[in-house]
N, C-alpha and C. Protein backbone atom coordinates (compact mmCIF):
# COMPACT_ATOMS: atom_id res chain seq x y z
N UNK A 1 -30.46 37.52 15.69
CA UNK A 1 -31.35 38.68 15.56
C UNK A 1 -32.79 38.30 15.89
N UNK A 2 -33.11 37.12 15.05
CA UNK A 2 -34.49 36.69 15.53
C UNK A 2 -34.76 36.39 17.13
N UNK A 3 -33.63 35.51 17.97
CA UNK A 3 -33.79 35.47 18.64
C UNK A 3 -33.92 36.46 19.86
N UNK A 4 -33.09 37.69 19.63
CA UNK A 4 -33.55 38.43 20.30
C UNK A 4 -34.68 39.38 20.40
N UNK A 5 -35.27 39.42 18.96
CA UNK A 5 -36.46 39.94 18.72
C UNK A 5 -37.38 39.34 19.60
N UNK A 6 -37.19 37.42 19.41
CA UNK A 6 -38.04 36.73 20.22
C UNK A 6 -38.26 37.64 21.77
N UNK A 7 -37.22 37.56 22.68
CA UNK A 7 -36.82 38.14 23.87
C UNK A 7 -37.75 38.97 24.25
N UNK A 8 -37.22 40.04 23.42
CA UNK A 8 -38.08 41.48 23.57
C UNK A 8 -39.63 41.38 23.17
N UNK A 9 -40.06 40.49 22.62
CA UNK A 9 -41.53 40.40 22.24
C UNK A 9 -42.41 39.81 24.31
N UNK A 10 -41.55 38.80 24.05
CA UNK A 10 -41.39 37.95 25.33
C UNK A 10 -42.01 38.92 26.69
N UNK A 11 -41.16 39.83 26.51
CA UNK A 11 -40.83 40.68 28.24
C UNK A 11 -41.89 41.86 27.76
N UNK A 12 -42.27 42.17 26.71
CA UNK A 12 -43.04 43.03 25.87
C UNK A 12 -44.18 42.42 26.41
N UNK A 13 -44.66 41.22 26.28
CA UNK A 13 -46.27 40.60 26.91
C UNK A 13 -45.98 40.77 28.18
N UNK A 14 -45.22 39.80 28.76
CA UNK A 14 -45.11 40.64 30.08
C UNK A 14 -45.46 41.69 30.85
N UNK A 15 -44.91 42.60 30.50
CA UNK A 15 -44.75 43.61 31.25
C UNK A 15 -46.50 44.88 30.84
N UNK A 16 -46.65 44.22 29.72
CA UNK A 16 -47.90 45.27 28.82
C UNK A 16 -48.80 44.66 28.73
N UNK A 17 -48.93 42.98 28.49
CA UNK A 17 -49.95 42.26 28.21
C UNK A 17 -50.73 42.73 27.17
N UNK A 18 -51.83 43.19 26.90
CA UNK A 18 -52.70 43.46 25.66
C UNK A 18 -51.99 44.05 24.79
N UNK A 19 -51.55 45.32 24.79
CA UNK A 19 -50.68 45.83 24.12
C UNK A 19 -49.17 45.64 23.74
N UNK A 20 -49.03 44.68 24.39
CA UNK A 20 -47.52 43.66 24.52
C UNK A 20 -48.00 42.65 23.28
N UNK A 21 -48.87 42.08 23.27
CA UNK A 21 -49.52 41.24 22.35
C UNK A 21 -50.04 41.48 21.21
N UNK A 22 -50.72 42.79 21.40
CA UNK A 22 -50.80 43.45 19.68
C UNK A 22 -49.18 43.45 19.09
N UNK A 23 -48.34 43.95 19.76
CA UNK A 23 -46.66 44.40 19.32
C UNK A 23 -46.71 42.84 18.71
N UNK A 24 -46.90 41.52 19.17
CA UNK A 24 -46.08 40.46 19.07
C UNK A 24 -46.87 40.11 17.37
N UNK A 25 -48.13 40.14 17.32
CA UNK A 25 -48.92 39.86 16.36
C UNK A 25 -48.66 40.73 15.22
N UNK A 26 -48.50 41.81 15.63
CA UNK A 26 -47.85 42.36 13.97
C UNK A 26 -46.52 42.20 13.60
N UNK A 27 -45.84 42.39 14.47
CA UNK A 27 -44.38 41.55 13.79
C UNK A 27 -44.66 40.29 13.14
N UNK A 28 -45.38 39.49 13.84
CA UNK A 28 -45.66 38.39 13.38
C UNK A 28 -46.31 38.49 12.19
N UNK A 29 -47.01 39.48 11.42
CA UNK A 29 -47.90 39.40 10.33
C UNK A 29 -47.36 40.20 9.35
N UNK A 30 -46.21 40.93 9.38
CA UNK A 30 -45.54 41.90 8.85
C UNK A 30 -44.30 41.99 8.56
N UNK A 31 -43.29 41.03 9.56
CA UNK A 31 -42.09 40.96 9.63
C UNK A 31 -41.64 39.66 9.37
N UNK A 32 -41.35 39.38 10.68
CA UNK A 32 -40.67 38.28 11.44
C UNK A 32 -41.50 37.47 12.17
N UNK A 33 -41.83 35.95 11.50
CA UNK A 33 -42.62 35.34 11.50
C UNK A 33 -42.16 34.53 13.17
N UNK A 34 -43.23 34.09 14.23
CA UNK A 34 -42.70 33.38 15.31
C UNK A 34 -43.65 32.35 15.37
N UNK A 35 -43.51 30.82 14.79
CA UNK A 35 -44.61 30.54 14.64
C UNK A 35 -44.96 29.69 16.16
N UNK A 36 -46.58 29.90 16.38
CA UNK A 36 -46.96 29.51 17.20
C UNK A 36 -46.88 30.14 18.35
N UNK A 37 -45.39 31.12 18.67
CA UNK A 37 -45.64 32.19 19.54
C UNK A 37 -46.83 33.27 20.19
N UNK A 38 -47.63 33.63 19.21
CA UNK A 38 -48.43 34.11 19.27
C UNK A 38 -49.77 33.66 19.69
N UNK A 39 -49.74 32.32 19.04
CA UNK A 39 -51.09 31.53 19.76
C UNK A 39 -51.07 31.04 21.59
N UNK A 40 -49.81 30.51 21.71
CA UNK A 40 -49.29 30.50 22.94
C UNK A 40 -49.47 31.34 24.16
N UNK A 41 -48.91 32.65 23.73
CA UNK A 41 -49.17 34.17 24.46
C UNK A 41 -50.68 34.30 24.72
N UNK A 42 -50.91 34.16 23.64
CA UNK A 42 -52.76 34.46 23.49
C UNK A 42 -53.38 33.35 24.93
N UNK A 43 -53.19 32.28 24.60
CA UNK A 43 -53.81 31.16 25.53
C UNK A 43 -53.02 31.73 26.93
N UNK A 44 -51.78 32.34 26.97
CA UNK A 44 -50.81 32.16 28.52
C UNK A 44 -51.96 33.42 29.26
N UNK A 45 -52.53 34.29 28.97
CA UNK A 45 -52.38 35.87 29.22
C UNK A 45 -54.06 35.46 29.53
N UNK A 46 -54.63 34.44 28.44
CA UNK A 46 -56.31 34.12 29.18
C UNK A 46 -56.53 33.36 30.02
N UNK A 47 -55.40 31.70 30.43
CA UNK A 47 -55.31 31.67 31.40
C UNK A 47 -54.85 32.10 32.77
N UNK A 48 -53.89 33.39 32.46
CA UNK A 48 -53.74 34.35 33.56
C UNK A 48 -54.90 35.26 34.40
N UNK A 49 -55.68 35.47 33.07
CA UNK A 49 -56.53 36.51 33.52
C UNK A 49 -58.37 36.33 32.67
N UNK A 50 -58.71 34.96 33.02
CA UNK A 50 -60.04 34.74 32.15
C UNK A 50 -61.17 35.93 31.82
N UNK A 51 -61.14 36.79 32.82
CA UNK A 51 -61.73 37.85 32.96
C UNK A 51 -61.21 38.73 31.34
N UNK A 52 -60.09 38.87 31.25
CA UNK A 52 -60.10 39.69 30.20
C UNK A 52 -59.66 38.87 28.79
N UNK A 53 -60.09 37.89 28.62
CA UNK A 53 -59.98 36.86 27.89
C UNK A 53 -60.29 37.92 26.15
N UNK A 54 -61.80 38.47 25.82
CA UNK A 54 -61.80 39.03 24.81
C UNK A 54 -61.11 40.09 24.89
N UNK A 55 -60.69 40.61 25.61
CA UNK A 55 -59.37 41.91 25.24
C UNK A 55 -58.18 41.60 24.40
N UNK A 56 -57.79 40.79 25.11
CA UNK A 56 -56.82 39.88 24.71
C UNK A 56 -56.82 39.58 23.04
N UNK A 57 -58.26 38.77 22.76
CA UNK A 57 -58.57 38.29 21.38
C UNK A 57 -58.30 39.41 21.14
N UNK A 58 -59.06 40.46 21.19
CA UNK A 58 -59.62 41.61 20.30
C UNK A 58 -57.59 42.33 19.79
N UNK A 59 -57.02 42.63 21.12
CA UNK A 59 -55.76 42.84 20.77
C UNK A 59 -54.64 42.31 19.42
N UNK A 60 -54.52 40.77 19.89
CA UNK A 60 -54.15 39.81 19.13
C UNK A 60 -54.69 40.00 17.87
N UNK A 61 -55.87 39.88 17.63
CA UNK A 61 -56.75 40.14 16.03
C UNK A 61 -56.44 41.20 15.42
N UNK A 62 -56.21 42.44 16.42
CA UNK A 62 -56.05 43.56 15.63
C UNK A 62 -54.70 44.15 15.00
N UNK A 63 -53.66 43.66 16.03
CA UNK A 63 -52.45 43.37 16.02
C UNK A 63 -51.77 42.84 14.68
N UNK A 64 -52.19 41.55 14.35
CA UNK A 64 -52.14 40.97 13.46
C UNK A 64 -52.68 41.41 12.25
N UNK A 65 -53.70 41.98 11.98
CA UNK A 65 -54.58 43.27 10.83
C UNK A 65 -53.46 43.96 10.67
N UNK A 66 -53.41 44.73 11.94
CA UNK A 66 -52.43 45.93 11.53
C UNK A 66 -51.16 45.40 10.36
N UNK A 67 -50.72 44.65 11.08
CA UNK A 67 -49.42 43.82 10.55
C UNK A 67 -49.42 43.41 9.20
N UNK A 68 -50.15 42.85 8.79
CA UNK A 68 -50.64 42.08 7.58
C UNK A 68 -51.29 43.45 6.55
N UNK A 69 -51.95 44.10 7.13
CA UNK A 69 -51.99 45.93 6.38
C UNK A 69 -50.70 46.36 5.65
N UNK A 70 -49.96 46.28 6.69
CA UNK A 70 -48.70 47.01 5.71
C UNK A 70 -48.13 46.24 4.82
N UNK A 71 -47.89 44.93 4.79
CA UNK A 71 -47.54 43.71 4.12
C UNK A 71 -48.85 43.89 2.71
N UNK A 72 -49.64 44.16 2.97
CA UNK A 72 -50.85 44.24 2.15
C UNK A 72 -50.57 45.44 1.33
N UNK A 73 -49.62 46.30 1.73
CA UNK A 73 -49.85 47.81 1.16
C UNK A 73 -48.58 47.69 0.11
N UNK A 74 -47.36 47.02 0.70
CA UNK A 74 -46.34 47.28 -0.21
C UNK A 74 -46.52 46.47 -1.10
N UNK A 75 -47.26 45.05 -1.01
CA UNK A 75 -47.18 44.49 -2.32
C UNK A 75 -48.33 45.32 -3.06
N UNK A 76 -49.14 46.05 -2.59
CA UNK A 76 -50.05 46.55 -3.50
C UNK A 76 -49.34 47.55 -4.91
N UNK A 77 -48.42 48.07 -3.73
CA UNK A 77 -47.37 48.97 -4.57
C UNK A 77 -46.35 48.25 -5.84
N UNK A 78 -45.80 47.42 -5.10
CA UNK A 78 -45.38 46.59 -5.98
C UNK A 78 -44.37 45.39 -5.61
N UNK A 79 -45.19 44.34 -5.32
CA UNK A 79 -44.71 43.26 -4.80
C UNK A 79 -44.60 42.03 -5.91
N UNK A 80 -44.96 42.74 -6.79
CA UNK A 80 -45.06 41.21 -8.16
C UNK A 80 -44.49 40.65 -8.15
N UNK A 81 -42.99 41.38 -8.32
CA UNK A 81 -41.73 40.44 -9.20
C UNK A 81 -41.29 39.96 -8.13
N UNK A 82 -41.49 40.00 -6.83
CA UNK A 82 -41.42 39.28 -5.55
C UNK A 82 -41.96 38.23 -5.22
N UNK A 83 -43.70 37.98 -5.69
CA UNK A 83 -44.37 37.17 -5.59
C UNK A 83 -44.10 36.29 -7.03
N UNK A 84 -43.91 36.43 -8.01
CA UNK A 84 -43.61 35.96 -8.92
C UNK A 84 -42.30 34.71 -8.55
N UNK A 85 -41.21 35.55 -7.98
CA UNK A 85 -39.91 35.13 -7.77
C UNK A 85 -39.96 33.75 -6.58
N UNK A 86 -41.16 34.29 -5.64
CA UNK A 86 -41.47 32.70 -4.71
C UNK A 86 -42.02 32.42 -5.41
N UNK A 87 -43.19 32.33 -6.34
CA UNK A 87 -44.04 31.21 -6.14
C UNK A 87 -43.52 29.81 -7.07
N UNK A 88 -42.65 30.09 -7.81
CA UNK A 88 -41.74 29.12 -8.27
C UNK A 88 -43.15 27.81 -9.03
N UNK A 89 -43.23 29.30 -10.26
CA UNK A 89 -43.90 28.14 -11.51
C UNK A 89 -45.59 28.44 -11.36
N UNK A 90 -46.07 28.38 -10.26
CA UNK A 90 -47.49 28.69 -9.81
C UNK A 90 -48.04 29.84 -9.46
N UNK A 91 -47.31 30.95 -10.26
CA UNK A 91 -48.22 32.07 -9.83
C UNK A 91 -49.48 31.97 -10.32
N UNK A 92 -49.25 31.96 -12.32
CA UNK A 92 -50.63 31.97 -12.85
C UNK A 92 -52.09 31.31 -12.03
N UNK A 93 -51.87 29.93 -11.24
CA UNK A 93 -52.84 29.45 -10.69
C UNK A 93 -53.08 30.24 -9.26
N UNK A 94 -52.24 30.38 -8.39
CA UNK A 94 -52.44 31.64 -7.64
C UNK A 94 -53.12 32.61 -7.50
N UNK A 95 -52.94 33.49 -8.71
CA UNK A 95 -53.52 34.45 -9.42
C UNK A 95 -54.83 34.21 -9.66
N UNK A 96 -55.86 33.08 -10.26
CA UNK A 96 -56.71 32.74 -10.64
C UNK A 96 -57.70 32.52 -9.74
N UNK A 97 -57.13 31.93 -8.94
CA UNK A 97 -57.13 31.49 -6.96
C UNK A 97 -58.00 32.50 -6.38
N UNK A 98 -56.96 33.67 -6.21
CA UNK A 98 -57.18 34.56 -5.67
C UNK A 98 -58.17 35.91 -6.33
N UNK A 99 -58.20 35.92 -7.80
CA UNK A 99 -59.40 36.55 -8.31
C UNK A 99 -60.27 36.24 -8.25
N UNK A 100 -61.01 34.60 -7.64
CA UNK A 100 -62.02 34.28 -8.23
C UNK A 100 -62.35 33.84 -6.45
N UNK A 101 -61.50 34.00 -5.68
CA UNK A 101 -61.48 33.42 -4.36
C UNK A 101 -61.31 34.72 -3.06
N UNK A 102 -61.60 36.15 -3.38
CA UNK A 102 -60.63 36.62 -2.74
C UNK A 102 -60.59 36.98 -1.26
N UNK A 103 -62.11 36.86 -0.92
CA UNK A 103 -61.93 36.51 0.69
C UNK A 103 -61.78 35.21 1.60
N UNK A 104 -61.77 34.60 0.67
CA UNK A 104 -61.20 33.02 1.21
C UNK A 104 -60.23 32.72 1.02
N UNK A 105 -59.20 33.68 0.12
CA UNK A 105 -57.93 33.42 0.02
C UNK A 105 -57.61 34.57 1.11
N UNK A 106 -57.42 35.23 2.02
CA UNK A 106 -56.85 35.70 3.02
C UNK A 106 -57.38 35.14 4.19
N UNK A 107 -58.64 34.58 4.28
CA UNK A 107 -59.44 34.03 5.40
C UNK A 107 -59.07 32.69 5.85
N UNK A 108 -58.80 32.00 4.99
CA UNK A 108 -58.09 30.38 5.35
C UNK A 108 -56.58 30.74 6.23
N UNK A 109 -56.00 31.13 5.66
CA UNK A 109 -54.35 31.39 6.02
C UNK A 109 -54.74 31.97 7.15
N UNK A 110 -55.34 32.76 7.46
CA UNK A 110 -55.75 33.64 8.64
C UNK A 110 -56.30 33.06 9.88
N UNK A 111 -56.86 31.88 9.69
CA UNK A 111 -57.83 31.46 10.71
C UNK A 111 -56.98 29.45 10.94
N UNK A 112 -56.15 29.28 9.40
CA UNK A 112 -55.10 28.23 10.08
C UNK A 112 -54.37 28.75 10.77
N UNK A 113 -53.53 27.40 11.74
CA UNK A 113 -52.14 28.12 12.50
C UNK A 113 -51.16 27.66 11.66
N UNK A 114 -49.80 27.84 12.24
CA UNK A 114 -48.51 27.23 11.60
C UNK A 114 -49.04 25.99 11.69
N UNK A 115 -48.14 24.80 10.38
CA UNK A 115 -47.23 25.21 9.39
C UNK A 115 -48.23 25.90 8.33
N UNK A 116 -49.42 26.36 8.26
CA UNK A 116 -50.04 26.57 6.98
C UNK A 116 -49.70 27.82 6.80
N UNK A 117 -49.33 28.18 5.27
CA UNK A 117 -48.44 29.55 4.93
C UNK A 117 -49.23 31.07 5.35
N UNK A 118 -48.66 31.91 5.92
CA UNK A 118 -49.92 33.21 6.06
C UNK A 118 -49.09 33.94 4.67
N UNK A 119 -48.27 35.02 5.11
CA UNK A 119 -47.52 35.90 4.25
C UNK A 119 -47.44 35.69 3.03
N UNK A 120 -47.46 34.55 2.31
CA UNK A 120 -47.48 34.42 0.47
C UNK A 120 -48.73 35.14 0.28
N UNK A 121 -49.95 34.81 0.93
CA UNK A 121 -51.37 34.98 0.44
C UNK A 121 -51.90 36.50 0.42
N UNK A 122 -50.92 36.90 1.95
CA UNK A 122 -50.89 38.46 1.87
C UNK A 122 -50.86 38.97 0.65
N UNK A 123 -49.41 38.49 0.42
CA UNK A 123 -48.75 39.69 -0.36
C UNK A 123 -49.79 39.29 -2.25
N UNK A 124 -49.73 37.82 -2.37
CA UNK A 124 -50.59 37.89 -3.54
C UNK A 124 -52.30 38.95 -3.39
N UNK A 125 -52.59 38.88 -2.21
CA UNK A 125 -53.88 39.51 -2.37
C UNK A 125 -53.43 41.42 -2.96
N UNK A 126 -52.39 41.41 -2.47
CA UNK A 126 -52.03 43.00 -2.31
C UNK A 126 -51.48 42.97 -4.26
N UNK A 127 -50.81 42.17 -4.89
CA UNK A 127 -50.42 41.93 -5.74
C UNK A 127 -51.29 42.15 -7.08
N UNK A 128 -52.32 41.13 -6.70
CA UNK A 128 -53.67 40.70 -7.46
C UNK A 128 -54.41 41.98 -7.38
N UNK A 129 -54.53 43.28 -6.14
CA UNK A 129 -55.83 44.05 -6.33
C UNK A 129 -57.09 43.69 -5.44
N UNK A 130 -56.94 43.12 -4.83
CA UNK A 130 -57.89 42.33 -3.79
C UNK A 130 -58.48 44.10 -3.14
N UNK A 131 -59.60 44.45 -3.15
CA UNK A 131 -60.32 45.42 -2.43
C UNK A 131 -59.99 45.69 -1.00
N UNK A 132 -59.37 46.38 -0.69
CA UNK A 132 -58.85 46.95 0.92
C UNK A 132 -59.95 46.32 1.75
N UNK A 133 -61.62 46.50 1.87
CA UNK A 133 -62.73 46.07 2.57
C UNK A 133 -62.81 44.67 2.74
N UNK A 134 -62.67 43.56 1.71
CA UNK A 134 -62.33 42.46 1.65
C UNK A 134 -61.65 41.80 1.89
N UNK A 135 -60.41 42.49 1.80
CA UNK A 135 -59.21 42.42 2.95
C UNK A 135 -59.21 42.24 4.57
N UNK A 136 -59.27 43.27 4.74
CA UNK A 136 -59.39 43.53 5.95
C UNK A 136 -60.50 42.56 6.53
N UNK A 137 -61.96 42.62 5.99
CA UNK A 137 -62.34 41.97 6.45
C UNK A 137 -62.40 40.25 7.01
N UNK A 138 -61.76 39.91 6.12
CA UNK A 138 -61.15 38.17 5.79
C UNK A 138 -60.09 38.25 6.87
N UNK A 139 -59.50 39.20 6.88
CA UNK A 139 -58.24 38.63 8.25
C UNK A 139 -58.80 39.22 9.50
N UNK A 140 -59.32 40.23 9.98
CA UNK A 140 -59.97 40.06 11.02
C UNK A 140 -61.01 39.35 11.32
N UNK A 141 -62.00 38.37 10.31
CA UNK A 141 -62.64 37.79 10.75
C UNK A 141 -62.24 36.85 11.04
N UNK A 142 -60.54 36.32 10.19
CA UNK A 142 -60.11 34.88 10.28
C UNK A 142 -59.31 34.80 11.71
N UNK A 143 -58.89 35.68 11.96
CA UNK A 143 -57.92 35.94 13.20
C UNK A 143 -58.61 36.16 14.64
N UNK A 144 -59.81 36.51 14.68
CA UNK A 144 -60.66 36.70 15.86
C UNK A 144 -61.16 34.87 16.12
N UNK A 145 -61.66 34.72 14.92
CA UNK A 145 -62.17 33.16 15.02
C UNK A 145 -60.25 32.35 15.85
N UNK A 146 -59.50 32.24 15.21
CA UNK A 146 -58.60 31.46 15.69
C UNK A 146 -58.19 31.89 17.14
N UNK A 147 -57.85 33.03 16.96
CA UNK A 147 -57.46 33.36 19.12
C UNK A 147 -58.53 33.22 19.81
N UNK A 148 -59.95 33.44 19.01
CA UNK A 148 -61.37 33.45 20.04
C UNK A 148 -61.07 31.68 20.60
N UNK A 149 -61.00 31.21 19.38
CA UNK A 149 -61.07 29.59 19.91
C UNK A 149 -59.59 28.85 20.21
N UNK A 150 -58.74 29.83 20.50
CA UNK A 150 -57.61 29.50 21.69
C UNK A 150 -58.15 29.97 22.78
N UNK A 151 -58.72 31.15 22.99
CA UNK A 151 -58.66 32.27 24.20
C UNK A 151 -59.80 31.07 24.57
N UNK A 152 -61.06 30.90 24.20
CA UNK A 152 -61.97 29.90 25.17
C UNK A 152 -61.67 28.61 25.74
N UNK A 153 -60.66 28.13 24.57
CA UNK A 153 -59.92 27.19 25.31
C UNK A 153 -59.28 26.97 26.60
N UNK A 154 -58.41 28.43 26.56
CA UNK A 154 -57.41 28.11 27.74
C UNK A 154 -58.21 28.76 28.76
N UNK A 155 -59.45 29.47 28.73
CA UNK A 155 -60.24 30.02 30.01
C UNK A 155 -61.01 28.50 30.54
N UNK A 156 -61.67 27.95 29.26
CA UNK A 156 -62.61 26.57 29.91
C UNK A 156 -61.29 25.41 30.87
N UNK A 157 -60.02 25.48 30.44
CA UNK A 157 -59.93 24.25 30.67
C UNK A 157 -58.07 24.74 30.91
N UNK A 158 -57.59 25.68 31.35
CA UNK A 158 -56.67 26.32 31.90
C UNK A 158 -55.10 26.15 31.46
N UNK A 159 -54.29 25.46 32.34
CA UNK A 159 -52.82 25.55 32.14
C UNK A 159 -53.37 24.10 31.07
N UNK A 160 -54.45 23.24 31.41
CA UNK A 160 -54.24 21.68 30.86
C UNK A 160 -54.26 22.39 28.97
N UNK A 161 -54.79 23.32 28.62
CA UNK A 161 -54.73 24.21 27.29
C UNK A 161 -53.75 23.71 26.44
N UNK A 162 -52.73 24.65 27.33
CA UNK A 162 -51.21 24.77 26.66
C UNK A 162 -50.78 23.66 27.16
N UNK A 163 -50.47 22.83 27.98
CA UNK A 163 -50.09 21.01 28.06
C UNK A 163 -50.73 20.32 26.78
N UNK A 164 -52.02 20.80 26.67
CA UNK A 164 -52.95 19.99 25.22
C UNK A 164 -52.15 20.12 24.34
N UNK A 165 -51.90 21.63 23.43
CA UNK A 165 -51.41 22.49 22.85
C UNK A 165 -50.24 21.46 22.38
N UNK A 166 -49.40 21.55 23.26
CA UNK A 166 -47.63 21.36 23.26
C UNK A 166 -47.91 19.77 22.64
N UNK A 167 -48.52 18.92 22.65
CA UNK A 167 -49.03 17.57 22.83
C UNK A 167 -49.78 17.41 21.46
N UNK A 168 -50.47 17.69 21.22
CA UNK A 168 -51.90 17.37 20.61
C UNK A 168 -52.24 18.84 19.93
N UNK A 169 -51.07 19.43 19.57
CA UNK A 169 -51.37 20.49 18.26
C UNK A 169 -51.45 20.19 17.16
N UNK A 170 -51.69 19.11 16.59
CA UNK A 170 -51.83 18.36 15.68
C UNK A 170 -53.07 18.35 15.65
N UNK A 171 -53.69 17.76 16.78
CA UNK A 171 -55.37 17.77 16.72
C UNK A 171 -55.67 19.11 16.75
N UNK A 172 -55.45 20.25 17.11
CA UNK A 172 -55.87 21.44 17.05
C UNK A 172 -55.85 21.90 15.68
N UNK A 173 -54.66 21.50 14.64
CA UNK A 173 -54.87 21.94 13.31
C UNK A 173 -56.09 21.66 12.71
N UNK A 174 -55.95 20.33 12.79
CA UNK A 174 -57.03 20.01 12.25
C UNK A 174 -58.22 19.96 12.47
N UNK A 175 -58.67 20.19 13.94
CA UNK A 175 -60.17 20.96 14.36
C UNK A 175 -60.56 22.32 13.80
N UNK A 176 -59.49 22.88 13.37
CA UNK A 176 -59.96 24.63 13.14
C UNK A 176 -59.85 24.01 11.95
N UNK A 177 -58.93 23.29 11.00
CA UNK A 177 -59.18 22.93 9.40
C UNK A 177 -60.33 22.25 9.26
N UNK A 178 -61.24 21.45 9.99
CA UNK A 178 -62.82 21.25 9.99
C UNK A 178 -63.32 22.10 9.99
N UNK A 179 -63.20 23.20 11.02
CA UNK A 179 -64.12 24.28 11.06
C UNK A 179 -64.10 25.00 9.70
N UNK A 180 -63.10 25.45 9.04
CA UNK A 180 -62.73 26.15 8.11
C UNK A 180 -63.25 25.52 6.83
N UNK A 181 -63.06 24.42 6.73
CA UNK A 181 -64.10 23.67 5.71
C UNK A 181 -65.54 23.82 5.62
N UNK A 182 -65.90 23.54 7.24
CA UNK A 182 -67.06 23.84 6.90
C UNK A 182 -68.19 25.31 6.91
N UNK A 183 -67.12 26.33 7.30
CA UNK A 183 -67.68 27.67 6.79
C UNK A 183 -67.48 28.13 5.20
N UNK A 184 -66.44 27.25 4.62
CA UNK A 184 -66.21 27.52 3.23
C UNK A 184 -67.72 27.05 2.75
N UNK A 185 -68.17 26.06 3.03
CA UNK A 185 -68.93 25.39 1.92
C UNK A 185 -70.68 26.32 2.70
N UNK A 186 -70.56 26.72 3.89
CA UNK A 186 -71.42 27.61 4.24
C UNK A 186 -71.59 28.69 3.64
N UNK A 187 -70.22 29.69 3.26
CA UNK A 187 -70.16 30.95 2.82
C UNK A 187 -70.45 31.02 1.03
N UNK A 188 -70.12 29.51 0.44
CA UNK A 188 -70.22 29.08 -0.82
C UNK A 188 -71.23 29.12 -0.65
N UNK A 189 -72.29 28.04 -0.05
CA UNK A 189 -73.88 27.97 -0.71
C UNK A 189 -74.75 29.33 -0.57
N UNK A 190 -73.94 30.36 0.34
CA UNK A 190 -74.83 31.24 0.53
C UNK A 190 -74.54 32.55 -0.14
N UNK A 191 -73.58 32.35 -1.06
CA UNK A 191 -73.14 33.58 -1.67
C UNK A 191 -73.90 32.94 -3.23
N UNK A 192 -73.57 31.60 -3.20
CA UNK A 192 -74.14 31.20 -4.45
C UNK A 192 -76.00 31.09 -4.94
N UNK A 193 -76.64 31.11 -3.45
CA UNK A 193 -78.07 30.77 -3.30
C UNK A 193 -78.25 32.42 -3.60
N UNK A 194 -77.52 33.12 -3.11
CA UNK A 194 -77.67 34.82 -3.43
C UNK A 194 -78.02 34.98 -5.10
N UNK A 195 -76.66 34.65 -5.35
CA UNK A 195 -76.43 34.91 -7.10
C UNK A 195 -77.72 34.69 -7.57
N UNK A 196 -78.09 32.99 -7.55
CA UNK A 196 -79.10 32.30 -7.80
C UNK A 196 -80.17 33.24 -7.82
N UNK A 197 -80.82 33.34 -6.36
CA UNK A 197 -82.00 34.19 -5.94
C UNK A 197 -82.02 35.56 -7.19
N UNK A 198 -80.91 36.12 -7.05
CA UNK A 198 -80.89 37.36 -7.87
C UNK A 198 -81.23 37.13 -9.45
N UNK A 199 -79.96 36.42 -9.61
CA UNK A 199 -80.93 35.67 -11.45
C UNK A 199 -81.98 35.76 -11.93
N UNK A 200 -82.57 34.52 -11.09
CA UNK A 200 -84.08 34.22 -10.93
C UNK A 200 -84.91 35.61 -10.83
N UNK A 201 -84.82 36.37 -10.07
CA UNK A 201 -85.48 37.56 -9.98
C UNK A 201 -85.37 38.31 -11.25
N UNK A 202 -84.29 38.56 -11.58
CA UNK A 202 -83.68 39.56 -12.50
C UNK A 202 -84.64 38.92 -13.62
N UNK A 203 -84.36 37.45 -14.44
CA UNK A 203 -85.35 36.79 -15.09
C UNK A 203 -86.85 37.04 -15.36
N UNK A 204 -87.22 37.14 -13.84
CA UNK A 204 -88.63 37.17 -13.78
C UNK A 204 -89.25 38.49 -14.22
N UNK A 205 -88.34 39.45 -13.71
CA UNK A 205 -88.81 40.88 -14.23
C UNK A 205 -88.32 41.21 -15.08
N UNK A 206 -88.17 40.37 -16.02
CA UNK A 206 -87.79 40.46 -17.54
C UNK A 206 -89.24 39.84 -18.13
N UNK A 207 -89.51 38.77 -17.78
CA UNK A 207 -90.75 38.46 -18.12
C UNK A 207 -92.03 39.35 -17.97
């Protein structure tokens, strides 16, 4: 079954390209997981056509939103005893995770590739109460960043991309897991220098 899903996703880019590629990205974020498929497509379709390289992203990103939306909606409804039933012992910390974390808990998963888990984090955000705006926003920002920096890839430096890719996706994890580190501790000091700033103020005009 999967495999023929694969197929039809396949001849689906093909034949539609952008809109062949949104189709592949929400299955992928909603269904039936293809891993790495999607990053692949993304890089095949910008070195086909560098010219429409951000279409492409923009597709892929949105694709994947969409996808991860509905996944977002049913656990909102009620995905507990589902998420409960995987997380095998660790929800409570999960849970804690994700209240105190909650656009960095959809934004990491979003902006790693495979093997790092997407769909658990979904469905806990939808679980937990995570704000629809915060949502959304964390996976389209995490998902534009990851195809943006496939899609420039395979335009700067072409078929050698996906040869890299197939080779040395290992080093690719872990370049976007640098990157991702270091916007965490960016988005930390600056949400925290906020708080701070505000305190301090709040303080002062108390005085």
């Amino acid at each position: 079954m999967k495999k023929k899903a694969f197929l039809w996703l396949q001849a689906l880019v093909l034949k539609w390209g952008g809109v062949g590629m949104f189709a592949v990205t929400f299955v992928d974020s909603s269904s039936v997981a293809f891993p790495f498929f999607p990053d692949a497509v993304v890089m095949q379709l910008c070195v086909a056509n560098p010219a429409r390289m951000p279409y492409y992203v923009a597709m892929a990103s949105l694709g994947s939103l969409a996808g991860a939306m509905v996944l977002f909606a049913l656990a909102k409804k009620g995905g507990e005893a589902y998420f409960h039933r995987h997380a095998r012992g660790k929800g409570e910390r999960i849970k804690e995770w994700v209240e105190h974390n909650a656009f960095l808990s959809a934004f990491v998963p979003a902006i790693l590739p495979p093997p790092f888990p997407f769909k658990p984090f979904v469905v806990a955000e939808g679980v937990f109460q995570v704000p629809w705006k915060t949502f959304i926003a964390a996976i389209l920002i995490g998902r534009a960043l990851r195809y943006g920096i496939e899609g420039i890839f395979a335009v700067k430096y072409g078929d050698q991309a996906l040869a890299f890719m197939k080779v040395h996706g290992a080093v690719f994890v872990l370049s976007v897991l640098g990157l991702t580190v270091v916007l965490y501790f960016v988005m930390r000091y600056a949400f925290h220098g906020t708080s701070a700033s505000g305190s301090a103020d709040a303080s002062g005009a108390e005085k």
